[in-house]
Structure formats: structure tokens, C-alpha cells
C-alpha atoms as a PDB file:
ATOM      1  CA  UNK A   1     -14.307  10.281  27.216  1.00  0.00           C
ATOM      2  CA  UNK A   2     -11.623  10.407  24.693  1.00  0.00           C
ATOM      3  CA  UNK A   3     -12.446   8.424  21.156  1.00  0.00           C
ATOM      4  CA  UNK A   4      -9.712   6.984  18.831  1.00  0.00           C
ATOM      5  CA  UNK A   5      -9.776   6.232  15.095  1.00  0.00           C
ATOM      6  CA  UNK A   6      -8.093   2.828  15.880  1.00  0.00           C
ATOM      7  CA  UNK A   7      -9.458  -0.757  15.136  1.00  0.00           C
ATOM      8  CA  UNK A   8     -12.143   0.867  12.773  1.00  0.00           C
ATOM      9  CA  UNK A   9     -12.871  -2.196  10.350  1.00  0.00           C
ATOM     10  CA  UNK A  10     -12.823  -1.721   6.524  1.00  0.00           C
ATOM     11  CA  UNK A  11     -16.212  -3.120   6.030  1.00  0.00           C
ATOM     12  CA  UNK A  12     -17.415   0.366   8.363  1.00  0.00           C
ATOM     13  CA  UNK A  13     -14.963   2.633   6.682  1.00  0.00           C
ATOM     14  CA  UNK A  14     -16.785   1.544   2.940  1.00  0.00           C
ATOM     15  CA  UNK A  15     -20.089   2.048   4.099  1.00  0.00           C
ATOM     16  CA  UNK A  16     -19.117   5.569   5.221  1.00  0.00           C
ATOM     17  CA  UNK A  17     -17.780   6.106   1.563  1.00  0.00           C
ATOM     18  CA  UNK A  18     -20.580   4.993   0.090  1.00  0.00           C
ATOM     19  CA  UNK A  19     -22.680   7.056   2.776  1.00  0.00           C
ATOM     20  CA  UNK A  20     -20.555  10.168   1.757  1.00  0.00           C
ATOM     21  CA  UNK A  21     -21.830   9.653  -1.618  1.00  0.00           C
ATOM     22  CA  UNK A  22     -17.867   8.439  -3.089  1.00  0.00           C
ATOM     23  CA  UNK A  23     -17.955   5.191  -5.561  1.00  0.00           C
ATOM     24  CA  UNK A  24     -15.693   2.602  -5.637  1.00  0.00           C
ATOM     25  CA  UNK A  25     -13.784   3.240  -9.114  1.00  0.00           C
ATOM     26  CA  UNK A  26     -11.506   0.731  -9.234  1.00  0.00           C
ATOM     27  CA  UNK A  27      -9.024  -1.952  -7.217  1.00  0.00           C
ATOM     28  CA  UNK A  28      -5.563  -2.658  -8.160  1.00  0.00           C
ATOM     29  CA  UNK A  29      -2.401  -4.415  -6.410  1.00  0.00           C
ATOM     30  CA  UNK A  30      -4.246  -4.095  -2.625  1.00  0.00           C
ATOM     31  CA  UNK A  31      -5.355  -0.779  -2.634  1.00  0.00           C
ATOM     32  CA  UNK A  32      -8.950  -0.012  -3.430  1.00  0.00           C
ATOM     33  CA  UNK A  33      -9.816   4.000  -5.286  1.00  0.00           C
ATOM     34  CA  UNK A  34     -12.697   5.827  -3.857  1.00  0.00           C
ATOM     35  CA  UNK A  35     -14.033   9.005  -5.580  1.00  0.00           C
ATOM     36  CA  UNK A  36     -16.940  11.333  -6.350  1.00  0.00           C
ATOM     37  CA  UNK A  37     -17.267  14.655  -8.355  1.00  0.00           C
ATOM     38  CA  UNK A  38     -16.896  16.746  -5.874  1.00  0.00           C
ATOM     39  CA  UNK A  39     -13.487  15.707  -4.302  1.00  0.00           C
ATOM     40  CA  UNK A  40     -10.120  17.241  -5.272  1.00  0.00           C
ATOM     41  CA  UNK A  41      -8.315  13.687  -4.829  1.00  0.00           C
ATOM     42  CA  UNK A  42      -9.643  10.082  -4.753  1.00  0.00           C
ATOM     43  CA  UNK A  43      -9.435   8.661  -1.270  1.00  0.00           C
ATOM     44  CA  UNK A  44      -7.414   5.462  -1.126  1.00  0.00           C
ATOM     45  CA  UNK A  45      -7.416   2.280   1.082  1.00  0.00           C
ATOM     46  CA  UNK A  46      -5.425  -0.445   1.264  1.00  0.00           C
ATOM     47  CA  UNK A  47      -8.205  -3.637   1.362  1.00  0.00           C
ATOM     48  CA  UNK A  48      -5.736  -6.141   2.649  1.00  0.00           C
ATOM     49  CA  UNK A  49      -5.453  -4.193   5.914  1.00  0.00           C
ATOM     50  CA  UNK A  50      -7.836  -4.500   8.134  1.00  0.00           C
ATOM     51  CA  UNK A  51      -8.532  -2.569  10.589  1.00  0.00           C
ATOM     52  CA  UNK A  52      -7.473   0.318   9.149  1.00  0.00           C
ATOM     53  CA  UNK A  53      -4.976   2.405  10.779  1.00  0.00           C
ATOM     54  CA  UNK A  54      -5.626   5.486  12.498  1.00  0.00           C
ATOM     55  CA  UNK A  55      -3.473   7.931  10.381  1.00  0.00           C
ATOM     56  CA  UNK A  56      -5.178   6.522   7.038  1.00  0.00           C
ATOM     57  CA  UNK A  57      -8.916   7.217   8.215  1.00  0.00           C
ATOM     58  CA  UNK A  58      -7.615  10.751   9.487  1.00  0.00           C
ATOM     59  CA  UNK A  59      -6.124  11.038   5.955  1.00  0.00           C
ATOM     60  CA  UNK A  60      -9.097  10.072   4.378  1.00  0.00           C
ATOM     61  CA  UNK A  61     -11.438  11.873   6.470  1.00  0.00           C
ATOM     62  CA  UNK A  62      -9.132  15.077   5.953  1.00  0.00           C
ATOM     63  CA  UNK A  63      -9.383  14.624   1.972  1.00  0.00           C
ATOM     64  CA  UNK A  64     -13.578  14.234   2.510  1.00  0.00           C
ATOM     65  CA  UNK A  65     -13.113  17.542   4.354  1.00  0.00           C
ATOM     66  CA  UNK A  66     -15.260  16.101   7.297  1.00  0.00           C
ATOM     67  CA  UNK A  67     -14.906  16.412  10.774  1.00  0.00           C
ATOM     68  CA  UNK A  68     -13.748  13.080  13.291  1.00  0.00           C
ATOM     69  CA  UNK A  69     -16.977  13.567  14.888  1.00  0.00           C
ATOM     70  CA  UNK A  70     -19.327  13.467  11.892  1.00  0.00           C
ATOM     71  CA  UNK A  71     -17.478   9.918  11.508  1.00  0.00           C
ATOM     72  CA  UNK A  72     -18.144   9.206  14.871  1.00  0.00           C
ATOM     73  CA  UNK A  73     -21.836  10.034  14.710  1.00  0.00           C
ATOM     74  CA  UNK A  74     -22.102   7.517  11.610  1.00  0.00           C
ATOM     75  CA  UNK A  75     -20.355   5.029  13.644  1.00  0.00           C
ATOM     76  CA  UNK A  76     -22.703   5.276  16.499  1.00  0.00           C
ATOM     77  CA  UNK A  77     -25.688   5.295  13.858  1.00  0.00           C
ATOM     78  CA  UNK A  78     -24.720   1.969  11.909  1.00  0.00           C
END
């Protein structure tokens, strides 16, 4: 069975953040700044989307340098 990244809520995708270790740094004009030492960029969500669209989470999970599937095992975990 094939999984998508689509309809993920934005409540989930902040607990994986905060899972990941990232805090939330700061929230200005809709979009929310997520960040932790060890990144190269912030990751960055818009909070008055929700869900979340499929090309930002693969963005974001690209910038975390994690795998789809280590996001879907959190999913399945929560």
C-alpha cells in the first residue's frame, strides 16, 4: 500500500518537531519558525494552513534530513 503526505494536520506535524528535538523560535505574519542547533536552516510552516500540504512536509522533512518513513513510523506511534 502506497502512503501520501496529504491531509497531515499541523497539530501532528508540531509534535514531530518537537519530537525531532526543533523549538518553536518564533511566529510572525502566519508562518511559525522551527529550529535546533543542529539544522543548517529553520524549518518553516505556515499555521493558518491546515492540513499541511504535501510538498511543505516533504520540504520540511528534506531540511530535517529524515526519511518519509521515519515520519510515518511517528505517525503510526502517536
Amino acid at each position: 500500500m502506497t502512503r501520501r503526505l496529504k491531509n497531515i494536520p499541523l497539530r501532528l506535524f508540531r509534535d514531530y518537531l518537537k519530537h525531532k528535538g526543533l523549538n518553536h523560535i518564533r511566529s510572525k505574519g502566519g508562518h511559525e519558525v522551527w529550529s535546533c542547533k543542529d539544522l543548517p536552516r529553520p524549518v518553516i510552516l505556515q499555521s493558518h494552513i491546515d492540513p499541511i500540504p504535501e510538498f511543505i512536509v516533504r520540504n520540511n522533512l528534506r531540511t530535517l534530513g529524515v526519511k518519509v518513513k521515519d515520519f510515518y513510523d511517528f505517525v503510526e506511534n502517536h
